[in-house]
Protein backbone atom coordinates (compact mmCIF):
# COMPACT_ATOMS: atom_id res chain seq x y z
CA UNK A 1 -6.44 12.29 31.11
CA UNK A 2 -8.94 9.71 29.93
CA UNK A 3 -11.32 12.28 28.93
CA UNK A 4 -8.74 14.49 27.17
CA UNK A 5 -7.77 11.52 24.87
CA UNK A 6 -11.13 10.42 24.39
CA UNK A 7 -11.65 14.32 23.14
CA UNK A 8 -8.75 14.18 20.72
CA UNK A 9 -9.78 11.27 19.04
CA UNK A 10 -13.15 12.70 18.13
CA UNK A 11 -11.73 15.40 17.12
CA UNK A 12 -9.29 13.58 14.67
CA UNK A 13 -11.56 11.69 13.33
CA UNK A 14 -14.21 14.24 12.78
CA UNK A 15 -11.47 16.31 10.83
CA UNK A 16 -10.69 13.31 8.49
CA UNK A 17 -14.39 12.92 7.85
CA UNK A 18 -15.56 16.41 7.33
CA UNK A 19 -12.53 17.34 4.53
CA UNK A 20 -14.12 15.33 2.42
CA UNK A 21 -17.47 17.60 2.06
CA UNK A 22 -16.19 20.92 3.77
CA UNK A 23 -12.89 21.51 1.60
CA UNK A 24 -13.69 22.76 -2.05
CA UNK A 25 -10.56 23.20 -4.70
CA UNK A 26 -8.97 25.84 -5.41
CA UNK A 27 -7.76 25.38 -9.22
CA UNK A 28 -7.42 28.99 -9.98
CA UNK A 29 -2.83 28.23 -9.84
CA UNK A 30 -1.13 25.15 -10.32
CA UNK A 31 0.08 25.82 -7.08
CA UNK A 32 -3.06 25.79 -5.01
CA UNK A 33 -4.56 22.58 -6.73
CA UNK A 34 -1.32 20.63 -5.88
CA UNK A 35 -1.62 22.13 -2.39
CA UNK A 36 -5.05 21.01 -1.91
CA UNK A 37 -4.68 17.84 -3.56
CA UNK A 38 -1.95 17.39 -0.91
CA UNK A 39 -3.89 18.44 1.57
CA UNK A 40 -6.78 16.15 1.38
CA UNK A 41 -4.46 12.95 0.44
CA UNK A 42 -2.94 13.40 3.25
CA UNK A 43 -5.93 13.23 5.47
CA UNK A 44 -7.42 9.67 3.80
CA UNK A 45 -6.97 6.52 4.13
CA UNK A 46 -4.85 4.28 2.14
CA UNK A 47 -7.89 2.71 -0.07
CA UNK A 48 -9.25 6.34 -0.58
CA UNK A 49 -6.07 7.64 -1.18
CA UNK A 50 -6.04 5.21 -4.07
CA UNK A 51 -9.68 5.81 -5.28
CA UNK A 52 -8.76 9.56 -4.95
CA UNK A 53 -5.68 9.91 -6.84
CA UNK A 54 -7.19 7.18 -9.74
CA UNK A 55 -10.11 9.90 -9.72
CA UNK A 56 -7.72 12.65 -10.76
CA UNK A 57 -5.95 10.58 -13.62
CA UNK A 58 -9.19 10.07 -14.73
CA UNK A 59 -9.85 13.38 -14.98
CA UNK A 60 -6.36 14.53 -16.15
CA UNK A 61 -7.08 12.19 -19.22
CA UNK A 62 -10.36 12.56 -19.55
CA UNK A 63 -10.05 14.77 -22.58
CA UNK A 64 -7.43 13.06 -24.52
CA UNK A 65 -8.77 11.61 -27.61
CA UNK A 66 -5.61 9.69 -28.72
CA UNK A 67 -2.12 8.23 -27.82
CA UNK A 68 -0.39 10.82 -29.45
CA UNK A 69 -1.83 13.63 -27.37
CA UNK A 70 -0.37 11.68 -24.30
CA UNK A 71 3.22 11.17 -25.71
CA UNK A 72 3.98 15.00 -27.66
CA UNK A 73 3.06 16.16 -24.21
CA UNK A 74 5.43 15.58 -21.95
CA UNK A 75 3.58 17.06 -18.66
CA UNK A 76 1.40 13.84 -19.06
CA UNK A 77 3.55 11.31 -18.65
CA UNK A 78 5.13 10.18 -15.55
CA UNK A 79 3.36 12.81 -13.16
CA UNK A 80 -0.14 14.54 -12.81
CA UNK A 81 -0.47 17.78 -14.59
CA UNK A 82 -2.28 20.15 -11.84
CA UNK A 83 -2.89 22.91 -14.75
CA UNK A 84 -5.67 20.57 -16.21
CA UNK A 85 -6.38 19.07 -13.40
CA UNK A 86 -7.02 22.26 -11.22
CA UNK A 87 -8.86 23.49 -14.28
CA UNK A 88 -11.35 20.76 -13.43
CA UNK A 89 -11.68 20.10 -10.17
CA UNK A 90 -11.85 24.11 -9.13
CA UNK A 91 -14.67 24.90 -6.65
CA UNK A 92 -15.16 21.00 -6.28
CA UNK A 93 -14.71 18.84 -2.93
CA UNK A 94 -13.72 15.42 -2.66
CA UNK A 95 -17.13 13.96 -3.37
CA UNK A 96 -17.12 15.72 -6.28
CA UNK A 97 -13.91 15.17 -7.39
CA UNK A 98 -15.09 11.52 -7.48
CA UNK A 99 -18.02 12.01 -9.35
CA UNK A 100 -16.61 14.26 -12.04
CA UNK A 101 -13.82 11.13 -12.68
CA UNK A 102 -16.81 8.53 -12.80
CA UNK A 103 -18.26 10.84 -16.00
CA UNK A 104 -15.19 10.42 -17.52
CA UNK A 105 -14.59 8.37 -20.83
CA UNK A 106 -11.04 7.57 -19.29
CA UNK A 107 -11.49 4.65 -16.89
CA UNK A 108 -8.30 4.41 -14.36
CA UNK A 109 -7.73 0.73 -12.11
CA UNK A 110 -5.28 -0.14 -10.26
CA UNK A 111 -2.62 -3.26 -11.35
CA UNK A 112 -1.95 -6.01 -9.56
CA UNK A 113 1.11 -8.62 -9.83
C-alpha cells in the first residue's frame, strides 16, 4: 500500500511538471484556448497561477495603443478575451506563454492592500 502511494505521488507530480513544456495551445477557436487555458491553470500552483494568468493580460493588451481601444471594446474589460488571446498564444506552451508576455509593452502586477 506504501508503494502504491509512493507511485501516485510521482506520478502527480510528474504530470503537474511536465504540462508546462509538453502541452502546446490550441488557439485555432475561442473555445479550445479557454479550454487549454483551463486546463493548465488548473494544474499550477497558486503563485504560477498568478504569474500565468498576469502573462495572458499581458498579452491580451499587448497591442492596445490607447485607453480608448480598451473602453469602445467591451470584450476587454472585466474578462479575458480568448479570440486575441488564442490568436497569440496558438502552438505555444506554458514557457512560452511566459515569454511572449515578458516581450510585451503592456506590463501586468499584481495589487496589494
Amino acid at each position: 500500500m506504501k508503494n502504491l502511494l509512493i507511485i501516485i505521488t510521482i506520478l502527480l507530480f510528474s504530470a503537474c511538471a511536465s504540462i508546462k513544456k509538453d502541452f502546446v495551445f490550441d488557439g485555432s477557436t475561442i473555445e479550445s484556448t479557454q479550454d487549454g487555458i483551463s486546463e493548465v491553470i488548473k494544474r499550477l500552483k497558486p503563485a504560477e497561477k498568478i504569474e500565468f494568468t498576469m502573462a495572458l493580460l499581458a498579452i491580451q493588451f499587448s497591442d492596445v495603443k490607447s485607453v480608448y481601444e480598451v473602453i469602445d471594446d467591451p470584450t476587454m474589460i472585466n474578462e479575458m478575451n480568448y479570440f486575441i488571446i488564442g490568436k497569440k498564444i496558438d502552438g505555444l506552451n506554458y514557457y512560452g506563454v511566459l515569454d511572449l508576455a515578458k516581450t510585451s509593452p503592456t506590463k501586468v502586477s499584481k495589487a496589494t492592500k
